[in-house]
PDB file of N, CA and C in Angstrom:
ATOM      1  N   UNK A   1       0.836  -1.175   0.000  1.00  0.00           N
ATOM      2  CA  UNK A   1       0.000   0.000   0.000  1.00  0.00           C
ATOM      3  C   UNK A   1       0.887   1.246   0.000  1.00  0.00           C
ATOM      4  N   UNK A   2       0.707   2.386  -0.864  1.00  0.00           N
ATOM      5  CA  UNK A   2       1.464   3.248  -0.793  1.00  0.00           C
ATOM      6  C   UNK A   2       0.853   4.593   0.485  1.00  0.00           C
ATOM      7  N   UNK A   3       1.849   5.170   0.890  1.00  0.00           N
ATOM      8  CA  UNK A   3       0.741   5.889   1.700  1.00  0.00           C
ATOM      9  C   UNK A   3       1.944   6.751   1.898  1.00  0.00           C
ATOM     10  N   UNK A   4       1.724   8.153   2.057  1.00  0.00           N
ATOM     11  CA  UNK A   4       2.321   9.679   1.826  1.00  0.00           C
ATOM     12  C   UNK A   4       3.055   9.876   3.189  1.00  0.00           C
ATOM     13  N   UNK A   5       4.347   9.915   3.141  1.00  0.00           N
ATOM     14  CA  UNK A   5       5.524  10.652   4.088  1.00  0.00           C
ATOM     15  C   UNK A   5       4.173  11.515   5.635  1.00  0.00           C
ATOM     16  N   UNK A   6       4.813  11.082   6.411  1.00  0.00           N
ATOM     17  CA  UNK A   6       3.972  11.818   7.550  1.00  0.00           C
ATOM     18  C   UNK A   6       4.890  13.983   7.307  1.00  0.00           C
ATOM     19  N   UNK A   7       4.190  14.367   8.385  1.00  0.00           N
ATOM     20  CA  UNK A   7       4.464  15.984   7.896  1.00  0.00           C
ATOM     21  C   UNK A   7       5.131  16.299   8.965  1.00  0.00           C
ATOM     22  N   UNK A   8       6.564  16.414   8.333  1.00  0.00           N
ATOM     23  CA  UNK A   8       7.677  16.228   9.287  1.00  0.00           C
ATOM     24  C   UNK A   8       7.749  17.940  10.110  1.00  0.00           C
ATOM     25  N   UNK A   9       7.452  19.052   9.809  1.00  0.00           N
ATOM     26  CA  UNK A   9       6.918  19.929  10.464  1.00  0.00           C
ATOM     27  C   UNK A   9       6.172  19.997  12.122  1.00  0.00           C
ATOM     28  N   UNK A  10       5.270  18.139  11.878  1.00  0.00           N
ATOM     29  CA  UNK A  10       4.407  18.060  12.715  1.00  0.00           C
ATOM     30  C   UNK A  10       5.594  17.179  14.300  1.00  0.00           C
ATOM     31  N   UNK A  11       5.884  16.644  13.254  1.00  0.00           N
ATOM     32  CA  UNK A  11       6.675  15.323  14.314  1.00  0.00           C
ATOM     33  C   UNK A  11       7.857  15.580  14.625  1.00  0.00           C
ATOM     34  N   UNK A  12       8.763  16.695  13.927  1.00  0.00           N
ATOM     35  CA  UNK A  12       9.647  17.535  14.723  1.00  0.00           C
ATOM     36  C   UNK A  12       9.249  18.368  15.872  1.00  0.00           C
ATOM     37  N   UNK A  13       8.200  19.098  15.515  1.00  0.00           N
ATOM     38  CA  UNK A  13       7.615  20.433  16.490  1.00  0.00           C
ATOM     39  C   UNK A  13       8.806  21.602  15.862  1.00  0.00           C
ATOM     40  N   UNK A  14       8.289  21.368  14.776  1.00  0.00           N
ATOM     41  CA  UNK A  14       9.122  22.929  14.079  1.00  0.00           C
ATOM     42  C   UNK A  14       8.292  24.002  14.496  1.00  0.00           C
ATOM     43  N   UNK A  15       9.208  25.013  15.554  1.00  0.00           N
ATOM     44  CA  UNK A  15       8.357  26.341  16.109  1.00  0.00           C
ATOM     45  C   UNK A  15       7.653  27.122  15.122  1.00  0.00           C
ATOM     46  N   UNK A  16       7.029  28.071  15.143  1.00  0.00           N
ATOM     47  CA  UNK A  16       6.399  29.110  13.884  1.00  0.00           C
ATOM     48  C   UNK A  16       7.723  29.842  13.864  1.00  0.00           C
ATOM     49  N   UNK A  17       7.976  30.224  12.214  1.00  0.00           N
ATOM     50  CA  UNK A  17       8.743  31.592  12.095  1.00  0.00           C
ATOM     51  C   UNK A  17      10.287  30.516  12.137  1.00  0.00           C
ATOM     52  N   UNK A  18      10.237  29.012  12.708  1.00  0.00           N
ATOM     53  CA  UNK A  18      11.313  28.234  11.689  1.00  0.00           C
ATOM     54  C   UNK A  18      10.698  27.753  10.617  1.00  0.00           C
ATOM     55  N   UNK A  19      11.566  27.274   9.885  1.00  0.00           N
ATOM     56  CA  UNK A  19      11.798  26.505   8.448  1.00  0.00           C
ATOM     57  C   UNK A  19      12.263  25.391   8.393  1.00  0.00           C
ATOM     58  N   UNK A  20      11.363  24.455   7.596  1.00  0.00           N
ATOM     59  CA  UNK A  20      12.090  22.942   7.805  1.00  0.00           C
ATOM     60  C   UNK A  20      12.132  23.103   5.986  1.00  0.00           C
ATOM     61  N   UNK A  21      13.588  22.531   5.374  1.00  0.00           N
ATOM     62  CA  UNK A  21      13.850  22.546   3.901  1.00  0.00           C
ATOM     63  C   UNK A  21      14.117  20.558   3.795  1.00  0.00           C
ATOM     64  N   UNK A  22      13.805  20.782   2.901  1.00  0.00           N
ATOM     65  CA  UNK A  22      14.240  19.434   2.367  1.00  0.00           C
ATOM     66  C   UNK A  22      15.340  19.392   1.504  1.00  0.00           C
ATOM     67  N   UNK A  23      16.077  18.211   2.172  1.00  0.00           N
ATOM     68  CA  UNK A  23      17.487  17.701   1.498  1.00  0.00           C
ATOM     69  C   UNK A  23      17.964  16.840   0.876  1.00  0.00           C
ATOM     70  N   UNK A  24      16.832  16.118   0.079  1.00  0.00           N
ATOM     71  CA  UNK A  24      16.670  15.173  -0.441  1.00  0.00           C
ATOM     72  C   UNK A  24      16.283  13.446   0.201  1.00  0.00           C
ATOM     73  N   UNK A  25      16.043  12.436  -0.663  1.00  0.00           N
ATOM     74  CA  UNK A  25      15.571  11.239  -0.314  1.00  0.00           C
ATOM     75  C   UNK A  25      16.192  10.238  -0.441  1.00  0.00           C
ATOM     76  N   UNK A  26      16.689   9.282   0.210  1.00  0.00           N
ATOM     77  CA  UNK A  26      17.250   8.207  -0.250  1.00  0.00           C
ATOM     78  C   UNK A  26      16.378   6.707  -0.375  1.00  0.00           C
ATOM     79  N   UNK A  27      16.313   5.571  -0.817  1.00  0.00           N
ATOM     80  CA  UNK A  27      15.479   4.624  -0.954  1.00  0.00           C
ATOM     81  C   UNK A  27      16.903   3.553  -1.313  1.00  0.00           C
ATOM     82  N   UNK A  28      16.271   2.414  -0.693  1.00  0.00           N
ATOM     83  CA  UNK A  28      16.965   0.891  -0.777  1.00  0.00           C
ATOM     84  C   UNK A  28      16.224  -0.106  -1.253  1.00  0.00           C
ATOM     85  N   UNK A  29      16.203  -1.217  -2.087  1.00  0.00           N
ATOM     86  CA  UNK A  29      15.223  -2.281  -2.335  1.00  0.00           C
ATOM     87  C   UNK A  29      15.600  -3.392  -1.524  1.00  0.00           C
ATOM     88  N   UNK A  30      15.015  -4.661  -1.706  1.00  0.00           N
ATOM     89  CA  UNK A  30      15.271  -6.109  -1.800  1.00  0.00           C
ATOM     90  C   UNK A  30      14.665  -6.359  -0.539  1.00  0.00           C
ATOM     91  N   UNK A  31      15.814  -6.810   0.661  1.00  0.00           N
ATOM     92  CA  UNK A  31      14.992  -7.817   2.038  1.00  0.00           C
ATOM     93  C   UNK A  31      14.987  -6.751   2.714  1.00  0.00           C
ATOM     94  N   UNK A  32      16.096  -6.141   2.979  1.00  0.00           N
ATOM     95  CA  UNK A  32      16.298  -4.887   3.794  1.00  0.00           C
ATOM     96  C   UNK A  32      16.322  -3.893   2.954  1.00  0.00           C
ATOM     97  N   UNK A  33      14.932  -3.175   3.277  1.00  0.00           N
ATOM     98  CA  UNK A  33      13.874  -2.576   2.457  1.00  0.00           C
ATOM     99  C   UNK A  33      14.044  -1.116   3.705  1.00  0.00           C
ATOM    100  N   UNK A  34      14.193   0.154   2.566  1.00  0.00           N
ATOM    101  CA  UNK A  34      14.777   1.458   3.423  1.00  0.00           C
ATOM    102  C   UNK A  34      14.114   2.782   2.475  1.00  0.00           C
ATOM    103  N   UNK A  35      13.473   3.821   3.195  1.00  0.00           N
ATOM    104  CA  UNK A  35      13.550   4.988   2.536  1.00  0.00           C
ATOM    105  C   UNK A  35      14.137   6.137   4.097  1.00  0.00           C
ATOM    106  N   UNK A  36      14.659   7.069   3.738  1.00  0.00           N
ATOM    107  CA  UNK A  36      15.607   8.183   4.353  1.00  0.00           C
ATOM    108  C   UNK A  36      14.621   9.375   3.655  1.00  0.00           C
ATOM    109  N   UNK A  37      14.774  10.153   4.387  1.00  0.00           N
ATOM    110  CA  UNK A  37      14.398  11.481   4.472  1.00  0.00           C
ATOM    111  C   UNK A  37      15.588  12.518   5.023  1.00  0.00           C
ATOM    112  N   UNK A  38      15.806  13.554   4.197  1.00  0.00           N
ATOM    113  CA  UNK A  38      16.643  14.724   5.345  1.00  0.00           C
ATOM    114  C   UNK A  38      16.148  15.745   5.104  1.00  0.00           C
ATOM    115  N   UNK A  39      16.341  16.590   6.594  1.00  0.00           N
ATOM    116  CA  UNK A  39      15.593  17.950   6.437  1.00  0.00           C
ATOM    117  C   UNK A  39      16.515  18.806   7.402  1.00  0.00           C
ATOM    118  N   UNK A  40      16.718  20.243   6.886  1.00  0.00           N
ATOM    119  CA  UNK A  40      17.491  20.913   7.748  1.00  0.00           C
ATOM    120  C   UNK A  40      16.454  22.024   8.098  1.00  0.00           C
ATOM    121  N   UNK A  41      16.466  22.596   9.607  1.00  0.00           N
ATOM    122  CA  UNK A  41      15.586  23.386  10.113  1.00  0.00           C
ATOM    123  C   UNK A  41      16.445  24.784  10.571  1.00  0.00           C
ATOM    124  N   UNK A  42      15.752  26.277   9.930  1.00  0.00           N
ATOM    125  CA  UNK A  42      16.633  27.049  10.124  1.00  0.00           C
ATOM    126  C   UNK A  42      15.297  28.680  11.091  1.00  0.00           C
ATOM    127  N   UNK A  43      16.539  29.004  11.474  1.00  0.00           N
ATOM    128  CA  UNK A  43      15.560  30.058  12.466  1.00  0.00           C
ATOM    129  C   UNK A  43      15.335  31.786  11.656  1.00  0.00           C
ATOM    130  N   UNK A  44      14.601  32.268  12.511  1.00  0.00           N
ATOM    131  CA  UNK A  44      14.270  33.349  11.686  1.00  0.00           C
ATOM    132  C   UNK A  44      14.867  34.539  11.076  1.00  0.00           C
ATOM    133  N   UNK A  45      16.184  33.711  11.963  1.00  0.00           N
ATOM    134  CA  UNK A  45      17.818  34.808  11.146  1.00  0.00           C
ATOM    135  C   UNK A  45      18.345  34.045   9.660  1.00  0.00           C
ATOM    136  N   UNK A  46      17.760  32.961   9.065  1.00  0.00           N
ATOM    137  CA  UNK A  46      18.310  31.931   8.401  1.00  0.00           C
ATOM    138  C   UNK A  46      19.723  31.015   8.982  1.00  0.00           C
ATOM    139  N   UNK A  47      19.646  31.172   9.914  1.00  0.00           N
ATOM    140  CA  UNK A  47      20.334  30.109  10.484  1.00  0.00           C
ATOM    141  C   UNK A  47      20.021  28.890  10.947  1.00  0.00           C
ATOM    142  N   UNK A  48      21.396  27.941  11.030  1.00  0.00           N
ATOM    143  CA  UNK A  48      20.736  26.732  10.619  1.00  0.00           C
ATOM    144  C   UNK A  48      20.681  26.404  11.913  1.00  0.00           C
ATOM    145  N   UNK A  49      19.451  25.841  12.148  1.00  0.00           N
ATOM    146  CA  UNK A  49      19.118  25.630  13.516  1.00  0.00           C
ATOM    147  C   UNK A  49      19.716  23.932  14.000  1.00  0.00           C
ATOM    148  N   UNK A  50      19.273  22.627  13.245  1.00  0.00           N
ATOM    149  CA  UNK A  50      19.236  21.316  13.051  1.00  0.00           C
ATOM    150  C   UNK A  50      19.343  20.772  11.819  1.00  0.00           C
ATOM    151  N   UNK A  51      19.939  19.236  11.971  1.00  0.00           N
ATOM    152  CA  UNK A  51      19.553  19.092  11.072  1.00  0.00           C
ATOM    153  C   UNK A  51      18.262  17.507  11.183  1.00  0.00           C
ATOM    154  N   UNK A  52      17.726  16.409  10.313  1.00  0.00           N
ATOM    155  CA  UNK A  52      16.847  15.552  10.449  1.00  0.00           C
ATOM    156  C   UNK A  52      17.244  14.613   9.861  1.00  0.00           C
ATOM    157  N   UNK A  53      17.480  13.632   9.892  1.00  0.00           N
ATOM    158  CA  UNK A  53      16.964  12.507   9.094  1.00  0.00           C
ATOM    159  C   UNK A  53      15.659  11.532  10.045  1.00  0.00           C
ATOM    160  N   UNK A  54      14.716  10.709   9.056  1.00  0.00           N
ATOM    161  CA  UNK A  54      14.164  10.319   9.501  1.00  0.00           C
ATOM    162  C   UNK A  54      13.854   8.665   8.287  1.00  0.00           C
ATOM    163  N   UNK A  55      13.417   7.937   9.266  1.00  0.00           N
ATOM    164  CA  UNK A  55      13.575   6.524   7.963  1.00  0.00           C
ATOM    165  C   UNK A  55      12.467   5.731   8.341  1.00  0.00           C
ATOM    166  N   UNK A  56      12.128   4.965   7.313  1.00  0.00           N
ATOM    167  CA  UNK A  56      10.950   4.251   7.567  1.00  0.00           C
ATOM    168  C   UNK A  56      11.787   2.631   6.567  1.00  0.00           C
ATOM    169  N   UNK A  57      11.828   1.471   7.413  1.00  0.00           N
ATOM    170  CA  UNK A  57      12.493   0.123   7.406  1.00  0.00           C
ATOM    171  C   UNK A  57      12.145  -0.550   7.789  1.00  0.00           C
ATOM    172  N   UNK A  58      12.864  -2.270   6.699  1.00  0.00           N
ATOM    173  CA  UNK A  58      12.919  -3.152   7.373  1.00  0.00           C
ATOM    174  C   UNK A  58      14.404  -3.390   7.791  1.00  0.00           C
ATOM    175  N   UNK A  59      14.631  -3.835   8.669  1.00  0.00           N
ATOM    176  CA  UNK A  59      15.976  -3.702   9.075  1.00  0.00           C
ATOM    177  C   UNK A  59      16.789  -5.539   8.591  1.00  0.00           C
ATOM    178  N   UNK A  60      17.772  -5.870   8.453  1.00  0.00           N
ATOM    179  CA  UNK A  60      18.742  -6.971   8.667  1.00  0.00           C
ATOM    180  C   UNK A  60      17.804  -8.020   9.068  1.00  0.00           C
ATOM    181  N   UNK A  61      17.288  -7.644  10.205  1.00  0.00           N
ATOM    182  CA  UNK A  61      17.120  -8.458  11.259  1.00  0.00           C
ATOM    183  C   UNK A  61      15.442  -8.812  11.323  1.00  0.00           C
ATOM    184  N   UNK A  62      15.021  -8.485   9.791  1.00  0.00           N
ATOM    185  CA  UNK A  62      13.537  -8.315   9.808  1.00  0.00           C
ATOM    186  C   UNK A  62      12.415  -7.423  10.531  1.00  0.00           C
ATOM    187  N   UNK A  63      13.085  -6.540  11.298  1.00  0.00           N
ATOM    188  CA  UNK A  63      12.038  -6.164  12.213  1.00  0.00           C
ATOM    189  C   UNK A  63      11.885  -4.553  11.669  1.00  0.00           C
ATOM    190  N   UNK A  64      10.454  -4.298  11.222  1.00  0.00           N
ATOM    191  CA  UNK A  64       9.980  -3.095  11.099  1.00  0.00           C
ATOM    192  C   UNK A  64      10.341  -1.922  11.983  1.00  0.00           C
ATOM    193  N   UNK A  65      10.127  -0.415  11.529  1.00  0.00           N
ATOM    194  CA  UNK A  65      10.609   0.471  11.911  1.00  0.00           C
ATOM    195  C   UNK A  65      10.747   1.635  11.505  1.00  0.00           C
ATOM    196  N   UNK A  66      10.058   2.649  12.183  1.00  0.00           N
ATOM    197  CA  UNK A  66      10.270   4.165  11.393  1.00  0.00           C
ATOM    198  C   UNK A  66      10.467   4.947  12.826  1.00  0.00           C
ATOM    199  N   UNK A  67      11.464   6.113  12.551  1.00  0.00           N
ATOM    200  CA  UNK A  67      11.697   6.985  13.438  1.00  0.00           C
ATOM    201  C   UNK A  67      12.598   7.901  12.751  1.00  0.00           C
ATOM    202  N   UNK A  68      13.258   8.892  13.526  1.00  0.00           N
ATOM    203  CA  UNK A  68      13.949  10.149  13.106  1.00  0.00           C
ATOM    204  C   UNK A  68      14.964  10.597  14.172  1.00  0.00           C
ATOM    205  N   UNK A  69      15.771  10.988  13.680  1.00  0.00           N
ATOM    206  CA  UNK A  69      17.451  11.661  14.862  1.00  0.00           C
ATOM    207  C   UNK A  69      17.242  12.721  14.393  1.00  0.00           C
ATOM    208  N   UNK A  70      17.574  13.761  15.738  1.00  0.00           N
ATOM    209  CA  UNK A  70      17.852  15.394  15.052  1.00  0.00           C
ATOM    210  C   UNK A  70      19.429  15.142  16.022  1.00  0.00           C
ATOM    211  N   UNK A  71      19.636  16.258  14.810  1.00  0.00           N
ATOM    212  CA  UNK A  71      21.702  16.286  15.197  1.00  0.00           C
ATOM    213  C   UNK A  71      21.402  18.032  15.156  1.00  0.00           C
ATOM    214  N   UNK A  72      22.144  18.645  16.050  1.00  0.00           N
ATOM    215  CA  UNK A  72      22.563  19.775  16.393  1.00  0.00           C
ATOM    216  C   UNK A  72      23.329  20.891  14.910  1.00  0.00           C
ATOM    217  N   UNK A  73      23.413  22.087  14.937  1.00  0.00           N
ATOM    218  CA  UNK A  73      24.323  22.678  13.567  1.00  0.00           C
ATOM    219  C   UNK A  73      25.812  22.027  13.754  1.00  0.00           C
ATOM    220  N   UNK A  74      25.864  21.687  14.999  1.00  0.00           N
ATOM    221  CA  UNK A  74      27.407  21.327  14.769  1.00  0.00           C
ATOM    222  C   UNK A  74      27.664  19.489  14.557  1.00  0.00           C
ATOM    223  N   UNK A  75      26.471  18.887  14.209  1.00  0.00           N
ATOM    224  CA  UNK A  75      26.418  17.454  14.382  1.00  0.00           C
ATOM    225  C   UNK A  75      26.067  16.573  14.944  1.00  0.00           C
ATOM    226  N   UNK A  76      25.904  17.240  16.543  1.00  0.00           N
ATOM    227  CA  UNK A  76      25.542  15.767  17.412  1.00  0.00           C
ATOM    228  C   UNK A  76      24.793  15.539  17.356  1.00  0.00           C
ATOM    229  N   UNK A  77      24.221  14.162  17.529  1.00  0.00           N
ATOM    230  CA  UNK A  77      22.886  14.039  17.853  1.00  0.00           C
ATOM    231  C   UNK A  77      22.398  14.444  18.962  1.00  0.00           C
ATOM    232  N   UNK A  78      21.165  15.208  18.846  1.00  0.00           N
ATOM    233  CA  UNK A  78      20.358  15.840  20.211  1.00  0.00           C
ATOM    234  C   UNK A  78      18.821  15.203  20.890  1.00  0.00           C
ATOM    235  N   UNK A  79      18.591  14.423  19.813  1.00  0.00           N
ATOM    236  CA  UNK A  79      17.241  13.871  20.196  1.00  0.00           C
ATOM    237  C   UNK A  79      16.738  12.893  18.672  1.00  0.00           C
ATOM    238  N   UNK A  80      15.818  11.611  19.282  1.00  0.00           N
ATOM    239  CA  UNK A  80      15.698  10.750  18.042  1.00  0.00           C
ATOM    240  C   UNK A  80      14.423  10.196  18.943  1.00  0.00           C
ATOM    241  N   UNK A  81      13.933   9.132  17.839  1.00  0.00           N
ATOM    242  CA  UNK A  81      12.671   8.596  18.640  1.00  0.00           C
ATOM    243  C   UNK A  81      12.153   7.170  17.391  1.00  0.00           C
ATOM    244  N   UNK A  82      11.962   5.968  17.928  1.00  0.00           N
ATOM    245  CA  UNK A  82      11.909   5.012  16.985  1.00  0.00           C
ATOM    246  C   UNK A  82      10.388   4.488  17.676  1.00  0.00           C
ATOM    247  N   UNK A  83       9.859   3.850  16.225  1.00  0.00           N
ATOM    248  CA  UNK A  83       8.726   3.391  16.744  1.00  0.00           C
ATOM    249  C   UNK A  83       8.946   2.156  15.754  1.00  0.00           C
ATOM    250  N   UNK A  84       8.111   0.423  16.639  1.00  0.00           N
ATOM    251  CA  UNK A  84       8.499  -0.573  16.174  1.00  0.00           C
ATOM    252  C   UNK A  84       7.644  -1.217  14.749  1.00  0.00           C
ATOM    253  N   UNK A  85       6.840  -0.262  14.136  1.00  0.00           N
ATOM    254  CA  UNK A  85       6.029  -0.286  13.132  1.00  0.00           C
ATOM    255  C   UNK A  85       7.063   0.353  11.747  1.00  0.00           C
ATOM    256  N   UNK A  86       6.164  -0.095  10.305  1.00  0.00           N
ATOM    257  CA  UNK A  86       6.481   0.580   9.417  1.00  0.00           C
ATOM    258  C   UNK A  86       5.449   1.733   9.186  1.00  0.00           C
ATOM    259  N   UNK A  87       6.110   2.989   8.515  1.00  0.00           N
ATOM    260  CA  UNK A  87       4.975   4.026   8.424  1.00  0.00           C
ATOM    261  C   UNK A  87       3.564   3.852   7.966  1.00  0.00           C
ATOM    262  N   UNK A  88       3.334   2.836   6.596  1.00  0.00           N
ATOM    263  CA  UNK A  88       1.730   2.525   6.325  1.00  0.00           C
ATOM    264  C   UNK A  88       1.279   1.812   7.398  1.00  0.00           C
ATOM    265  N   UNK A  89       2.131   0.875   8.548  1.00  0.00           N
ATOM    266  CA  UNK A  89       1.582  -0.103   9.041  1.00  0.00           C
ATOM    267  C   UNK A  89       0.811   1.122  10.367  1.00  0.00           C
ATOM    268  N   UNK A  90       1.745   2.176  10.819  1.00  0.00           N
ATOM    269  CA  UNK A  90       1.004   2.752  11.657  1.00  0.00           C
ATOM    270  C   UNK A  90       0.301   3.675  11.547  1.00  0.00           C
ATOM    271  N   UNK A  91       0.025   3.948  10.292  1.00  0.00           N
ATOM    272  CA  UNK A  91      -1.145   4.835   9.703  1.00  0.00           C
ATOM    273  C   UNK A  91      -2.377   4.310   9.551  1.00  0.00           C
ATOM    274  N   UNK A  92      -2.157   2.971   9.082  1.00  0.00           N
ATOM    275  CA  UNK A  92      -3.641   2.002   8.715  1.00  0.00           C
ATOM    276  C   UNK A  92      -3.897   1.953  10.271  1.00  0.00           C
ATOM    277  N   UNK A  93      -3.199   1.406  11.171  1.00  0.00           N
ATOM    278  CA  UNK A  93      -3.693   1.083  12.587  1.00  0.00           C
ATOM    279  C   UNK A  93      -4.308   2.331  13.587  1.00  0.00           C
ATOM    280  N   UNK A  94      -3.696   3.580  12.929  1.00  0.00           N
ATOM    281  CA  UNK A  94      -4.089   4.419  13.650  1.00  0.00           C
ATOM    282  C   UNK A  94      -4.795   5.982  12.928  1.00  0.00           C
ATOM    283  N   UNK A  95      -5.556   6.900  13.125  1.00  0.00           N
ATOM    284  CA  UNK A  95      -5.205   7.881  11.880  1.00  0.00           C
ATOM    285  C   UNK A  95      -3.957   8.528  12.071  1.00  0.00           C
ATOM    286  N   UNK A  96      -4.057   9.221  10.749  1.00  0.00           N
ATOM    287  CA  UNK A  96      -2.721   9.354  10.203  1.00  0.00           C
ATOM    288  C   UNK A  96      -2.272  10.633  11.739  1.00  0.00           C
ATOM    289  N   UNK A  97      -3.262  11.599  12.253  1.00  0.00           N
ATOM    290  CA  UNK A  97      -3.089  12.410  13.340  1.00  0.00           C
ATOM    291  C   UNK A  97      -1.814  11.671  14.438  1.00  0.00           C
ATOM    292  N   UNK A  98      -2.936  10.507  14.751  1.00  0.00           N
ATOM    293  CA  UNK A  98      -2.095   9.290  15.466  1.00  0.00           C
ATOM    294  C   UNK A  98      -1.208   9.363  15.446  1.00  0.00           C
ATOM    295  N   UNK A  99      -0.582   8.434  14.477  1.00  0.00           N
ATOM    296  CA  UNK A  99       0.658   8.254  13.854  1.00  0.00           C
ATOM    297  C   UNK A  99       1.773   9.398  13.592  1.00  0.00           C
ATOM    298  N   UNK A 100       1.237  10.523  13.587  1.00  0.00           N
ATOM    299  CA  UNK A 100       1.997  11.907  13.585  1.00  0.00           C
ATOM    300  C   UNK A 100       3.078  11.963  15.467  1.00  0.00           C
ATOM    301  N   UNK A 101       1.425  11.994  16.163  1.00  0.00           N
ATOM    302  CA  UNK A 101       1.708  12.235  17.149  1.00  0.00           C
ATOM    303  C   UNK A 101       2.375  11.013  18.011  1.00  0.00           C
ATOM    304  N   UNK A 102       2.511   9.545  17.311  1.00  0.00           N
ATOM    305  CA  UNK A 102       2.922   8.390  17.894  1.00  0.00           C
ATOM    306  C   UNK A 102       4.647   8.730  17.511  1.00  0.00           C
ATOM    307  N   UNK A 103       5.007   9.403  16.144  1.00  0.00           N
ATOM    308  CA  UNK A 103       6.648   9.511  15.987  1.00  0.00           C
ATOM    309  C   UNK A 103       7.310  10.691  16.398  1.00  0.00           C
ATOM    310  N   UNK A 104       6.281  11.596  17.259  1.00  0.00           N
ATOM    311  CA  UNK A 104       6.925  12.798  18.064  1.00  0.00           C
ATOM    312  C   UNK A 104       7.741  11.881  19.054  1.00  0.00           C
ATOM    313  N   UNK A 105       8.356  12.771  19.746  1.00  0.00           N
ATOM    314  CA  UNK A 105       9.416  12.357  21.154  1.00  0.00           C
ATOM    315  C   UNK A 105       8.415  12.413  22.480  1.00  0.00           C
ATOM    316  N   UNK A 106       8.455  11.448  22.664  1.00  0.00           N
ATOM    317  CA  UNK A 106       7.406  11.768  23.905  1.00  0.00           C
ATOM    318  C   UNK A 106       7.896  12.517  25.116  1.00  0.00           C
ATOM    319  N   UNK A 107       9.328  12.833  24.779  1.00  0.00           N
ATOM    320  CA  UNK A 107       9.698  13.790  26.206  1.00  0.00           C
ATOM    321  C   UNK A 107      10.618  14.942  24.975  1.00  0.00           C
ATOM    322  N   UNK A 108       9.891  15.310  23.604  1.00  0.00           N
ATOM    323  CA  UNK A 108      10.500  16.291  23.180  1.00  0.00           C
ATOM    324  C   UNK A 108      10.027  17.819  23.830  1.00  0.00           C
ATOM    325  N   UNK A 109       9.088  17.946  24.014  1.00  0.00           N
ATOM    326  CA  UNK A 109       8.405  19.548  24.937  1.00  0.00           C
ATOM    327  C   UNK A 109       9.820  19.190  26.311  1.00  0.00           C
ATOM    328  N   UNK A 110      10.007  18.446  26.954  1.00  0.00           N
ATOM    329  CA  UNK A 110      10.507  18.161  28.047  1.00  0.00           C
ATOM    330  C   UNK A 110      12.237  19.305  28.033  1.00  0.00           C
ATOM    331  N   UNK A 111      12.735  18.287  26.687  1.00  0.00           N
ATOM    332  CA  UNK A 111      14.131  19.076  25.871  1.00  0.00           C
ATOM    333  C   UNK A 111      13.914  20.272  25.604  1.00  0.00           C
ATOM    334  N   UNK A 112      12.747  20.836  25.186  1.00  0.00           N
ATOM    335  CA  UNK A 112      13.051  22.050  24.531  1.00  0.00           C
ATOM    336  C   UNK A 112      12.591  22.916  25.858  1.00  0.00           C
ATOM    337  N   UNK A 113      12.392  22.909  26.314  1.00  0.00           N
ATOM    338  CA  UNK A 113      11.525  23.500  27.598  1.00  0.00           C
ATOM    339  C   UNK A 113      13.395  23.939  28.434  1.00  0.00           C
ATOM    340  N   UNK A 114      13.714  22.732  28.523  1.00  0.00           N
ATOM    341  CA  UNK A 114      14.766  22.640  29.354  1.00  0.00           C
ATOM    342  C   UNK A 114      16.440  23.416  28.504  1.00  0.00           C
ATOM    343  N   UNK A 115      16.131  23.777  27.338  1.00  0.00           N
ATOM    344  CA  UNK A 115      17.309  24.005  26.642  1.00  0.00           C
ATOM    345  C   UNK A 115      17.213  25.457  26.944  1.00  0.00           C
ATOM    346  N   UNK A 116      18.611  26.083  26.549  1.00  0.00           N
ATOM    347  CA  UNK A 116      18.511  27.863  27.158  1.00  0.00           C
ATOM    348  C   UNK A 116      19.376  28.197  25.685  1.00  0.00           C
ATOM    349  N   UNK A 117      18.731  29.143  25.000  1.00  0.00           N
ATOM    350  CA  UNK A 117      18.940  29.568  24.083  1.00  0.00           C
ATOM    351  C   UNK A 117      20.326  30.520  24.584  1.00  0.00           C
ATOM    352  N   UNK A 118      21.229  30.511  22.913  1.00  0.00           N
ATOM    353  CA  UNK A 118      22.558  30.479  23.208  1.00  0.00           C
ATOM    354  C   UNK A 118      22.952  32.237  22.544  1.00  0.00           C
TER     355      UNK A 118
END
C-alpha cells in the first residue's frame, strides 16, 4: 500500500517563524527494504538551527521500523525517537493524526523546555 511521508513539520515540532527545507531522499530495495528522508531546520535569522533525518524500514534483522534523529548545527545528535512499526503499518492502525503524534518524542516539549537559548 502506498501511503504519503507523515508531515515532518508536525513530528519535529518545528516552532512558527522556523523553516524545515528538504534535502533530499534516499530509498533501498530487496529484504532490507529502506527509505531516508533529510531535512534541515533554520531560524528566523536563516540560520541553521538542526539538522533531520528520519527513515521508515525493514531492518537486517527483519524487524519493522520508522523513526527520526535530530543532530545539532554542529552534528551531534540531540534527540531521536523510533517506533516498532512501518509508516503505512502505523497509519492504517491508527489515523494518520495518530501516527503523527505516535513519531513525536514523547519527552520532546521536556528538551526544549529545558534548553537555554545560546
Amino acid at each position: 500500500m502506498r501511503c504519503e511521508p507523515p508531515a515532518f513539520e508536525t513530528i519535529f515540532r518545528i516552532p512558527g517563524g522556523h523553516r524545515l527545507e528538504s534535502d533530499g531522499m534516499l530509498g533501498r530495495g530487496g529484504r532490507v527494504f529502506g527509505l531516508c528522508w533529510f531535512h534541515r531546520e533554520y531560524d528566523r535569522r536563516d540560520r541553521l538551527v538542526a539538522r533531520y533525518e528520519t527513515y521508515d524500514e525493514v531492518g537486517a534483522d527483519g524487524a519493522p521500523r520508522c523513526g527520526w534523529r535530530r543532530y545539532d548545527e554542529a552534528g551531534r545528535l540531540t534527540l531521536g525517537h523510533e517506533v516498532a512499526m512501518r509508516w503505512a503499518a502505523l497509519v492504517e492502525n491508527l489515523s494518520r493524526h495518530e501516527a503523527e503524534t505516535a513519531l513525536q518524542h514523547p519527552r520532546a516539549h521536556e528538551a526544549e523546555r529545558d534548553c537555554v537559548p545560546a
